[in-house]
Protein backbone atom coordinates (compact mmCIF):
# COMPACT_ATOMS: atom_id res chain seq x y z
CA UNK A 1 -10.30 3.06 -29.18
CA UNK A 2 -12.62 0.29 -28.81
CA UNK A 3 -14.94 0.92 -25.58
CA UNK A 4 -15.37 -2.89 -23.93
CA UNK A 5 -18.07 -4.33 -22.19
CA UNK A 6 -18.01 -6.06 -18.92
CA UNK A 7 -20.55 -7.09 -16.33
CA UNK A 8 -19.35 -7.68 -13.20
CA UNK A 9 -19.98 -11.21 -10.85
CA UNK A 10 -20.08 -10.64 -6.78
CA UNK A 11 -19.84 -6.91 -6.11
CA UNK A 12 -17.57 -6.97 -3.03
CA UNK A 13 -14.91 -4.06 -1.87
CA UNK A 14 -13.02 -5.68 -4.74
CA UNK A 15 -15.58 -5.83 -7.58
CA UNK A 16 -16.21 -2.17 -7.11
CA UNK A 17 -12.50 -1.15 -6.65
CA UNK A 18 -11.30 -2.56 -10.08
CA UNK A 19 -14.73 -0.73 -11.75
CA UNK A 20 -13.91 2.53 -10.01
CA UNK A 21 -11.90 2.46 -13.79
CA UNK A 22 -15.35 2.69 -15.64
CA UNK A 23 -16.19 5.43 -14.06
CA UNK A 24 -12.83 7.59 -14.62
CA UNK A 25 -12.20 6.18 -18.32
CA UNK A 26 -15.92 6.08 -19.85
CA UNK A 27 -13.98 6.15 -23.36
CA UNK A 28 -12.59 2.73 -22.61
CA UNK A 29 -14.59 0.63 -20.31
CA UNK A 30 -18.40 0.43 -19.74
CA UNK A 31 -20.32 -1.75 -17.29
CA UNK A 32 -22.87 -3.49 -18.73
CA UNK A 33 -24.52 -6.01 -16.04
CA UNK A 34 -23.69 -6.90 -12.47
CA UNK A 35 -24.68 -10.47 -10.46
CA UNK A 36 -24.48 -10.22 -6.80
CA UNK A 37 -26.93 -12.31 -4.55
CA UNK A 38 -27.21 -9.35 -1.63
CA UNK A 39 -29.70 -7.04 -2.73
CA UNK A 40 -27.96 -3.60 -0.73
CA UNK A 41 -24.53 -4.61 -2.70
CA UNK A 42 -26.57 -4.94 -6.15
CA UNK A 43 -28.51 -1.83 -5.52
CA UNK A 44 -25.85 -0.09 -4.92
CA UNK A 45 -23.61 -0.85 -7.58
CA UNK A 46 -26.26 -0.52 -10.00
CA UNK A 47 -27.01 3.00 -9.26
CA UNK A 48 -23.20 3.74 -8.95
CA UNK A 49 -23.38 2.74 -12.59
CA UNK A 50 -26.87 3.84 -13.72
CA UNK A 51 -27.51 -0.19 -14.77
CA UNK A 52 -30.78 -1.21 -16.06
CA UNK A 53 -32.61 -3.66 -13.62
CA UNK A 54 -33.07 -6.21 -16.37
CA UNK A 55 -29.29 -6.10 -16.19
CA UNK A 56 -29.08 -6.80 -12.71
CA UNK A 57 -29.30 -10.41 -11.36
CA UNK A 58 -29.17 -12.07 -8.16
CA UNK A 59 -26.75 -15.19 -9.38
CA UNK A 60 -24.00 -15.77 -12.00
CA UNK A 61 -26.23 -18.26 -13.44
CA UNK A 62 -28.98 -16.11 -14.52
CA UNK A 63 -26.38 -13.54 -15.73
CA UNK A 64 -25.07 -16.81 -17.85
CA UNK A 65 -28.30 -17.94 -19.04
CA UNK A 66 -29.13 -14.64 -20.71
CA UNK A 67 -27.94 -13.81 -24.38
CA UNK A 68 -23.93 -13.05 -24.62
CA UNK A 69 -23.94 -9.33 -23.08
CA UNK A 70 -20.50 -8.28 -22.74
CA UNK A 71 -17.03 -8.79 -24.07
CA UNK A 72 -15.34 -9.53 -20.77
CA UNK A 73 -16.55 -10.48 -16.79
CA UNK A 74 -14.71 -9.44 -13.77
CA UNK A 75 -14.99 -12.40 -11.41
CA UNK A 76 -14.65 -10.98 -7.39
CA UNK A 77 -16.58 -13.71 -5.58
CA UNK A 78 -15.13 -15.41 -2.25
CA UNK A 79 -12.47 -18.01 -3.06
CA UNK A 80 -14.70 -21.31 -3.14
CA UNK A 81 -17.26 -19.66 -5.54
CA UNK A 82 -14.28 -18.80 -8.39
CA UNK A 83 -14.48 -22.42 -10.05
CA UNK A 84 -18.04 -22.84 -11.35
CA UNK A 85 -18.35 -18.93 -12.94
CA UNK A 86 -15.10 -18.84 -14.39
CA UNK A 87 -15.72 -22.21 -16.48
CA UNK A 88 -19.15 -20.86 -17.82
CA UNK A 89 -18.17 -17.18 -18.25
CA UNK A 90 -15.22 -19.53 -20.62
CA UNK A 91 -17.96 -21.55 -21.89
CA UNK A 92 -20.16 -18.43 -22.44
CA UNK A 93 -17.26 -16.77 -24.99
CA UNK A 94 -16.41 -14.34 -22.12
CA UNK A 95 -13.02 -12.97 -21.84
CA UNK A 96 -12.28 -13.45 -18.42
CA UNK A 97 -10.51 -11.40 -15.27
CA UNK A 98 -10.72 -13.73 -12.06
CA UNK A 99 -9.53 -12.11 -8.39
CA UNK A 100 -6.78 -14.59 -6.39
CA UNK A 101 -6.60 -17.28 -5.85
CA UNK A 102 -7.99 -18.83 -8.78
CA UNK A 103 -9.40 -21.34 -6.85
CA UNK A 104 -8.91 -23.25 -3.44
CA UNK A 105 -8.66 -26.58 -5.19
CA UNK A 106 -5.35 -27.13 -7.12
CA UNK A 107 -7.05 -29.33 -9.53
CA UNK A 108 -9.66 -26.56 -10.21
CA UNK A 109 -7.00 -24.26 -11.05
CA UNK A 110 -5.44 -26.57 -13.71
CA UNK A 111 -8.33 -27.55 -15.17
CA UNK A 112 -9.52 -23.83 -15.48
CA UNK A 113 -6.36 -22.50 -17.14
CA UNK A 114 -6.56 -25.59 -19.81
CA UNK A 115 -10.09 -24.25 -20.28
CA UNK A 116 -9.33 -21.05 -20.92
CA UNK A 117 -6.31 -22.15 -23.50
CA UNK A 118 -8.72 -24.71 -25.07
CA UNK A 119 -11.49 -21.84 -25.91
CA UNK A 120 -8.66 -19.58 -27.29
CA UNK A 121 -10.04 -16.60 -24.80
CA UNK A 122 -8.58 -14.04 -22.46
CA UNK A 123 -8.24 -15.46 -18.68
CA UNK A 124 -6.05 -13.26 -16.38
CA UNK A 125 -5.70 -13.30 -12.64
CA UNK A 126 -5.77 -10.21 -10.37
CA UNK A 127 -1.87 -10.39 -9.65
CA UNK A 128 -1.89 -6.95 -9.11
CA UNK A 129 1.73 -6.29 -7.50
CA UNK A 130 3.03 -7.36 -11.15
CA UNK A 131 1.56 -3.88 -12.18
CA UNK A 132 3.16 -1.71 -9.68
CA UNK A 133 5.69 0.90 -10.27
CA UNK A 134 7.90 -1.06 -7.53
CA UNK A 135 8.03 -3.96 -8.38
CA UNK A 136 8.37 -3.28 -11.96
CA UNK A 137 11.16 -1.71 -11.08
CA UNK A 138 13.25 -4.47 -9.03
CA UNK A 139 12.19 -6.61 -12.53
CA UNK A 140 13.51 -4.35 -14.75
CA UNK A 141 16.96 -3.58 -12.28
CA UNK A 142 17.50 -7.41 -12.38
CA UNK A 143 17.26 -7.79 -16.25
CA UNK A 144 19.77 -5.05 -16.72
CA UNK A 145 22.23 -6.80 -14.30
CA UNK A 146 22.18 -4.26 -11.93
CA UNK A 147 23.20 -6.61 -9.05
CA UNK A 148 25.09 -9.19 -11.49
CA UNK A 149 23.58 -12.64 -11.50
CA UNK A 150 20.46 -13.13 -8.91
CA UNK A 151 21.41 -15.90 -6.25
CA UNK A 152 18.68 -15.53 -3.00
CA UNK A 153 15.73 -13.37 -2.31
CA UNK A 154 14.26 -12.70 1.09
CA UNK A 155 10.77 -11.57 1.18
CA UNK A 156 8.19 -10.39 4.59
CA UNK A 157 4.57 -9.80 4.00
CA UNK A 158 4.07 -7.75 7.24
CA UNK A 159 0.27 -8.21 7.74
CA UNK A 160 -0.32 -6.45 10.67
CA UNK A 161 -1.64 -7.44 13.57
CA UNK A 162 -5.12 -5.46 13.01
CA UNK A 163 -5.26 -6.50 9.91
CA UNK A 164 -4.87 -10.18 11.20
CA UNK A 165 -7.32 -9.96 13.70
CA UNK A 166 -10.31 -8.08 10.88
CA UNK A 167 -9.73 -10.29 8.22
CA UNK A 168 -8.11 -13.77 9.14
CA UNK A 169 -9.81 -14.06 12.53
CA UNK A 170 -12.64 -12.47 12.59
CA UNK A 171 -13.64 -12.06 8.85
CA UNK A 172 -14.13 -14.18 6.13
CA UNK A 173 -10.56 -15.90 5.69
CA UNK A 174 -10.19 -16.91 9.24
CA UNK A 175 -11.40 -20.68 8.36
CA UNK A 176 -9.28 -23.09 5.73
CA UNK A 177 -12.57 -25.63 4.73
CA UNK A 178 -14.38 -21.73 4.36
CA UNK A 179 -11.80 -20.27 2.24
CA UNK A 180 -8.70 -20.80 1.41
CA UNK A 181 -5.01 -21.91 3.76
CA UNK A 182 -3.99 -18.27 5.00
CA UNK A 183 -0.88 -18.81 2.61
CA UNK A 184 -2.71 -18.80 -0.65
CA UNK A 185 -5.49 -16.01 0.52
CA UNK A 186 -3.57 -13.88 1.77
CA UNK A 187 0.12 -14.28 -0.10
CA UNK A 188 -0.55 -16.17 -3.48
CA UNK A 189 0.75 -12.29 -4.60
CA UNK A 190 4.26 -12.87 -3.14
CA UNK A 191 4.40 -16.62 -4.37
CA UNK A 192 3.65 -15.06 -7.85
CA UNK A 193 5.67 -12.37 -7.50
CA UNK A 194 8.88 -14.40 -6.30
CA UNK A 195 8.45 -16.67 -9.18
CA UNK A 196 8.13 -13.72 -11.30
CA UNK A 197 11.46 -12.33 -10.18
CA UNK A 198 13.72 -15.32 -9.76
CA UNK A 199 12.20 -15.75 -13.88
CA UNK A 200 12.69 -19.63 -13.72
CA UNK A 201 10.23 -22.33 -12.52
CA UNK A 202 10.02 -23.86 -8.94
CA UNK A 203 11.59 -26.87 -8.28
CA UNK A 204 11.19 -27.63 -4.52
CA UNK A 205 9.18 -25.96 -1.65
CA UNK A 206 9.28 -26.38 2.02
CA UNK A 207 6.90 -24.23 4.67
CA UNK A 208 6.51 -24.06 8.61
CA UNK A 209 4.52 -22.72 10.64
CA UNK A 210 1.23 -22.75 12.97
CA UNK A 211 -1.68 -20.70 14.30
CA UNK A 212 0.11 -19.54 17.65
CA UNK A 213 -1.52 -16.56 19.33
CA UNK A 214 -5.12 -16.41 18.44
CA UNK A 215 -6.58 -18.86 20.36
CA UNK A 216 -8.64 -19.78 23.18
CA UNK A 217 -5.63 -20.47 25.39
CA UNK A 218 -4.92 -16.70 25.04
CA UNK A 219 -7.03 -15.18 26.39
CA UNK A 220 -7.16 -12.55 28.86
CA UNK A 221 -8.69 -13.59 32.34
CA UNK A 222 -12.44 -13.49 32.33
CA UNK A 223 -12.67 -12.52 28.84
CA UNK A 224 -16.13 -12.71 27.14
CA UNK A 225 -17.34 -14.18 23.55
CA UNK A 226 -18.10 -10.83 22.44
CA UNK A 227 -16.44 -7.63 23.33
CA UNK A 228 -19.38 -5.63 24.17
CA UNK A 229 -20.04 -8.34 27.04
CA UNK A 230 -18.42 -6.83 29.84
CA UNK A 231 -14.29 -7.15 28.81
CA UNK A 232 -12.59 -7.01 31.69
CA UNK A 233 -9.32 -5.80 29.56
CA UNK A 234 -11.42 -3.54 27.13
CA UNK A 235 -9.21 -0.91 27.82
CA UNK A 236 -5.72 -2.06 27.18
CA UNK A 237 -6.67 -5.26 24.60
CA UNK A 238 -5.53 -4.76 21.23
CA UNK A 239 -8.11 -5.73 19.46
CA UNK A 240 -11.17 -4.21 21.29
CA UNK A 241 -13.74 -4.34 18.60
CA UNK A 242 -14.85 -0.85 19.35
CA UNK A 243 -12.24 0.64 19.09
CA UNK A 244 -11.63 -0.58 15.43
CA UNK A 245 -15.26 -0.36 14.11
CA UNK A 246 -17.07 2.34 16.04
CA UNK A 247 -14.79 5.31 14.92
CA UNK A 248 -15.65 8.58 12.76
CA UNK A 249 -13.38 6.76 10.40
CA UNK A 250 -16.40 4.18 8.21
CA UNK A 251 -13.75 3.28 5.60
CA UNK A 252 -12.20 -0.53 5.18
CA UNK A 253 -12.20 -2.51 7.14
CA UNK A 254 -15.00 -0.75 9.15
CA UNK A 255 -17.09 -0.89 5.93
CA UNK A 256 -16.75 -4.12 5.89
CA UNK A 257 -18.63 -4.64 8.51
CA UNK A 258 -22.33 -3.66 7.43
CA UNK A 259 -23.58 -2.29 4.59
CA UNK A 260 -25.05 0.29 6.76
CA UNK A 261 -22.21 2.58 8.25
CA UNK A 262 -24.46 4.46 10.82
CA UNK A 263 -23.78 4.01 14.50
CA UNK A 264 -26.60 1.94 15.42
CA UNK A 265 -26.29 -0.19 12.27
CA UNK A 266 -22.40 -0.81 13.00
CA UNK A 267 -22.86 -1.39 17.20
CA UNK A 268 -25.49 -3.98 15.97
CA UNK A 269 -23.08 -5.79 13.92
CA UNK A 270 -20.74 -6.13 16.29
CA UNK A 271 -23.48 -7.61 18.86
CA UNK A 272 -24.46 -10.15 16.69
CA UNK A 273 -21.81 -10.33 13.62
CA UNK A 274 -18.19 -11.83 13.28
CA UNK A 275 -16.20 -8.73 13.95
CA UNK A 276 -17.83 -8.30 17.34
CA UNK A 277 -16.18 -11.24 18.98
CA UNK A 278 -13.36 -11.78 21.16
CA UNK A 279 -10.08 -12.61 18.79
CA UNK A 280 -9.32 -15.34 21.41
CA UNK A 281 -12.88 -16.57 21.21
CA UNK A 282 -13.37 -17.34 17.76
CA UNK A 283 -13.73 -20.08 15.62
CA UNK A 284 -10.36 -18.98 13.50
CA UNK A 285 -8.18 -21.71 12.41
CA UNK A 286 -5.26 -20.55 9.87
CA UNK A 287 -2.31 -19.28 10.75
CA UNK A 288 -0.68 -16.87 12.24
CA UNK A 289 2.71 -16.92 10.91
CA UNK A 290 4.21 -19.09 8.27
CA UNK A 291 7.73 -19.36 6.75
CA UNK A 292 8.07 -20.77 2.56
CA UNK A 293 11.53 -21.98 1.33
CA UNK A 294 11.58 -22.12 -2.52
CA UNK A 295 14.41 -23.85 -5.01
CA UNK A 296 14.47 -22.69 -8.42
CA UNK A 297 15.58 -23.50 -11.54
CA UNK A 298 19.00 -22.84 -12.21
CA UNK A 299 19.70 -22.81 -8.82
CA UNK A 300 17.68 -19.48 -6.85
CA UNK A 301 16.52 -19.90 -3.95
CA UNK A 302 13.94 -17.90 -1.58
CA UNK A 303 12.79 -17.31 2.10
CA UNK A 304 9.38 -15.84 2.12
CA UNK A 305 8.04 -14.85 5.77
CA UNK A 306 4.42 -13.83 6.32
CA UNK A 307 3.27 -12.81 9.93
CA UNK A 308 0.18 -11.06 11.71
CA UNK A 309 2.80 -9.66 14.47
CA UNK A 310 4.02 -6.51 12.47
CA UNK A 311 2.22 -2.77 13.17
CA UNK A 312 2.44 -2.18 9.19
CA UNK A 313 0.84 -3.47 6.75
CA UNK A 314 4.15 -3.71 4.67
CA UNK A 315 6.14 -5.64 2.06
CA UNK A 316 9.82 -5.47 2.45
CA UNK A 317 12.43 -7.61 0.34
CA UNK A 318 16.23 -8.00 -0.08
CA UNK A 319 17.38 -9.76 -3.66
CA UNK A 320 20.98 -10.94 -3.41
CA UNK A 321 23.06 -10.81 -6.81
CA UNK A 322 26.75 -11.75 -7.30
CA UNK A 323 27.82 -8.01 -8.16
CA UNK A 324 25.34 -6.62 -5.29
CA UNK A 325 22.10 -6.23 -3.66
CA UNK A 326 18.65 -4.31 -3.75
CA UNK A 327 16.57 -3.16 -1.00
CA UNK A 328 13.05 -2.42 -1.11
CA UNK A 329 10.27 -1.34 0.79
CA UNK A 330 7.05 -1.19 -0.85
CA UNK A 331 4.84 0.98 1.19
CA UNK A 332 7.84 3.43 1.51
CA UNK A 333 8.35 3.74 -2.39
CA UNK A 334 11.87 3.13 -1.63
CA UNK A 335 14.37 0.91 -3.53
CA UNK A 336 18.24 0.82 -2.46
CA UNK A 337 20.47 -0.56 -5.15
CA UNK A 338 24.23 -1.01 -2.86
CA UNK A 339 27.03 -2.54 -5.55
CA UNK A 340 29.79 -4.50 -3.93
CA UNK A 341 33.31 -3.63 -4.24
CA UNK A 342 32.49 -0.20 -4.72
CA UNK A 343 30.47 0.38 -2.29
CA UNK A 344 28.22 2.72 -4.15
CA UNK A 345 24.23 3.11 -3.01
CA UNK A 346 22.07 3.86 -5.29
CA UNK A 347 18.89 5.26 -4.21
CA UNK A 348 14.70 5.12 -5.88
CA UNK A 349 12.12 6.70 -4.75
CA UNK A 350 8.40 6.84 -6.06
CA UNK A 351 5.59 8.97 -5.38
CA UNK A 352 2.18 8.54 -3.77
CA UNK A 353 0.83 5.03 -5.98
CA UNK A 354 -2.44 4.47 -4.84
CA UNK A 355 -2.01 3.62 -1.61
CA UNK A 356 -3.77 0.62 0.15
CA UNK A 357 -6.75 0.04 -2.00
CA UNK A 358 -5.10 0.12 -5.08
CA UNK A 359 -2.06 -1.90 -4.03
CA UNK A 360 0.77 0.82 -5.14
CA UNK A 361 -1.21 1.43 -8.10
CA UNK A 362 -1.65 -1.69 -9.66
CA UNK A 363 -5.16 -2.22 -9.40
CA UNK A 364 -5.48 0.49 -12.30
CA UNK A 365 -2.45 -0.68 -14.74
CA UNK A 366 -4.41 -4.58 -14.26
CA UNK A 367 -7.31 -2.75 -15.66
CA UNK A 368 -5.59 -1.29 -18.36
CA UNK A 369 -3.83 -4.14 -19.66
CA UNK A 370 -6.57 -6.61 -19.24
CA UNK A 371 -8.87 -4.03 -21.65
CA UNK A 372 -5.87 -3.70 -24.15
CA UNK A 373 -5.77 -7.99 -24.29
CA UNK A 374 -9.31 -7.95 -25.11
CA UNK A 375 -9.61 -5.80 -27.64
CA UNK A 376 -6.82 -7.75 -29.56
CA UNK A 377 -9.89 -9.95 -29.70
CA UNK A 378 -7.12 -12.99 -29.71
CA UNK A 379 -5.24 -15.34 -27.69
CA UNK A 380 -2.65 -13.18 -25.57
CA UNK A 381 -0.62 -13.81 -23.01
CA UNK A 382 -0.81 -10.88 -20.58
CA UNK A 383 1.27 -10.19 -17.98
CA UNK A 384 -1.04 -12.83 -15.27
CA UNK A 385 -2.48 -14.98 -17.46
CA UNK A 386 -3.66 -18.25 -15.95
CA UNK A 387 -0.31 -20.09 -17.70
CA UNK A 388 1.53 -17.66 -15.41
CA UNK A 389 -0.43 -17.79 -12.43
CA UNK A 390 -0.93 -21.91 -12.03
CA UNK A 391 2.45 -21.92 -10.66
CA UNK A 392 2.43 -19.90 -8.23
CA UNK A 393 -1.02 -21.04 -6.96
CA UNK A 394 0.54 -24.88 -7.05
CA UNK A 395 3.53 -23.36 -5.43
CA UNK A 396 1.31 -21.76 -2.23
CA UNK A 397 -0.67 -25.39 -1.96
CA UNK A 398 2.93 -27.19 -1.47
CA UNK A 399 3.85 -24.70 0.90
CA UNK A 400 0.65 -25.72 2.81
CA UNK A 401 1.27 -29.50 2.26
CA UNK A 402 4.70 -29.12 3.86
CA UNK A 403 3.51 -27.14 6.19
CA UNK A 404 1.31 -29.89 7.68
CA UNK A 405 3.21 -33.02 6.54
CA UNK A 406 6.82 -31.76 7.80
CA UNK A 407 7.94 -32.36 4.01
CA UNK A 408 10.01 -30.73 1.34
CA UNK A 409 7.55 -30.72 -2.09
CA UNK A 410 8.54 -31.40 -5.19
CA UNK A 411 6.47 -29.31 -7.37
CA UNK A 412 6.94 -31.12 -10.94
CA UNK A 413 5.63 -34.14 -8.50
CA UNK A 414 3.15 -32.35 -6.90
CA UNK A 415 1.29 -30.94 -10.29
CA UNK A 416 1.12 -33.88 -11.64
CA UNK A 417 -0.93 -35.31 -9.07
CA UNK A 418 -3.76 -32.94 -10.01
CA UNK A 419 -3.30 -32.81 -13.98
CA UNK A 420 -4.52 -36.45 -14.20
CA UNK A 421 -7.63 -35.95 -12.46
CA UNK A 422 -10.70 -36.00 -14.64
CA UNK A 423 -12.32 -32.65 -15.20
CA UNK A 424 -16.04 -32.51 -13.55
CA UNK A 425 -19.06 -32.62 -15.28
């Protein structure tokens, strides 16, 4: 088996979660070079994987303006920094694996999936619920016909409220013009995944909804920019900062936090950091909740929901069929197949997959199939290549154009808006 090469670009929790595969398959995948401009991150990576420092750079573009080094880079910068290293890792030769969303800009997205067709070169996106056990699964149950022909799927990303209030208030998705709209950061998976089940392409899309709760207006009585001000509700808010980040537990998303987990380090980022403000008190403005109608081909239809105001962190869906209708809950490992007329159940169950890191285990199986794809050494299609995954980013930027226009999008429409735009220089 051919051992490929990759270096890595922006060594985030994500970065270093995907390479975790390097160091438990050494046979099959070796890091070569890493680019990350904070020097604790790139320090720390590099020693992880015993990286020479003339392999370790501060900026893609030095890593880019050295000789060809690897077969493959693993792109895991924030969303507005995915555009300009993706089209010269292409450029480069590099075979290419780029975290969601591809980009914030639906024209960026276009023009980087025509790149990466032009230059005849591996470009996948880090779908990873395609991967998992359950939701390969509910694909596989529907091409058998286990619930006849598929009419209507409902869908919930549960985000949690926590989980809201870490990474879409406080942390570093909690701004659109910073980011990315909440519905393509935090759900371009489901988008993709929906499209990948109903297996025909979107015709129409329609979205509502608003940031509702996490706001000024909100706030407890008295309540102070920063929680370690004096809260006069410290002990019964939700979302003391304290509580979350100044536990025994230092895993995500307390290590998110600082790259330095000790007490002081940690109680100092939350007196002068994001995660140490008041929820109600920041300068947040996504949403909270959000509903997405989708029409597809052939006549499919689907009602996604994603809201912050759910304990679990959970995805739970129902797929309607004419001869019955499955039942899943992803966190549970359980899938209920119930057949109509005779009123048989049908039950799945999975084991432990990975858990929250590794999305149900698909972080891992991405990893796999994106090394298999390169060493074809040849133009595949994988599972989420780019010609998969620019509909369903197109699809999450109609949702958000409805959303704040109080329109239903046609997508055909809508693409073509963006596909006659010049590329940049």
């Amino acid at each position: 088996m051919k051992k490929v090469k990759v270096a890595l670009i922006g060594a985030g929790l994500r970065g270093i979660n995907y390479l975790e595969y390097a160091l438990s398959h050494p046979h099959e995948l070796e890091v070569v070079a890493v680019a990350e401009p904070v020097k604790e991150r790139r320090e720390s990576f590099q020693a992880r994987h015993g990286l020479e420092d003339s392999m370790c750079f501060e900026h893609w573009d030095d890593l880019f303006q050295a000789p060809k080094m690897a077969d493959a880079v693993l792109i895991c910068t924030q969303d507005q920094q995915h555009f300009e290293p993706t089209m010269q890792a292409l450029q480069a030769g590099y075979h290419v694996l780029l975290e969601k969303p591809m980009s914030p800009d639906p024209g960026e997205c276009i023009r980087m999936g025509e790149m990466a067709s032009q230059a005849g070169l591996v470009f996948s996106i880090c779908h990873v619920l395609r991967y998992t056990p359950f939701f390969q699964t509910l694909k596989s149950l529907l091409a058998e016909g286990a619930i006849g022909r598929l009419m209507s799927i409902q869908h919930n990303e549960n985000v949690g409220y926590w989980h809201q209030a870490h990474s879409f208030v406080r942390g570093n998705w909690r701004r659109k013009e910073d980011s990315s709209p909440m519905i393509l950061a935090k759900s371009c998976h489901d988008l993709d995944i929906l499209l990948w089940l109903a297996g025909a392409d979107c015709v129409k899309v329609s979205s509502f909804g608003t940031l509702s709760h996490f706001t000024a207006s909100e706030a407890p009585e008295g309540a102070p920019l920063r929680c370690l001000d004096g809260c006069p509700v410290a002990d019964e808010c939700l979302y003391y900062a304290p509580d979350q980040y100044l536990t025994d537990n230092t895993n995500w998303p307390t290590s998110a936090i600082s790259d330095d987990m000790s007490y002081e380090a940690r109680y100092k980022a939350l007196q002068e950091g994001p995660y140490g403000r008041c929820v109600y008190h920041c300068d947040n403005d996504v949403v909270d909740h959000q509903v997405v109608n989708l029409e597809f081909e052939g006549g499919i239809t689907a009602a996604f929901t994603m809201s912050a105001f759910t304990r679990d962190v959970s995805r739970t869906i129902k797929l309607m069929g004419t001869t019955g209708e499955i039942r899943g809950a992803m966190e549970k490992n359980e899938i209920e197949i119930i057949h109509f007329g005779s009123g048989k159940v049908e039950r799945i169950t999975f084991g432990d997959m990975g858990g929250h890191v590794g999305h149900g285990g698909g972080d891992m199986k991405l990893m796999s199939d994106f090394l298999k794809l390169v060493r074809a050494d040849a133009k595949a299609q994988g599972l989420t290549s780019a010609d998969h995954s620019v509909q369903s980013h197109l699809m999450a930027f109609a949702a958000e154009e409805s959303r704040i226009a109080g329109e239903i999008i046609r997508l055909k429409e809508f693409e073509q808006r963006y596909a006659v735009r010049e590329p940049s220089v």
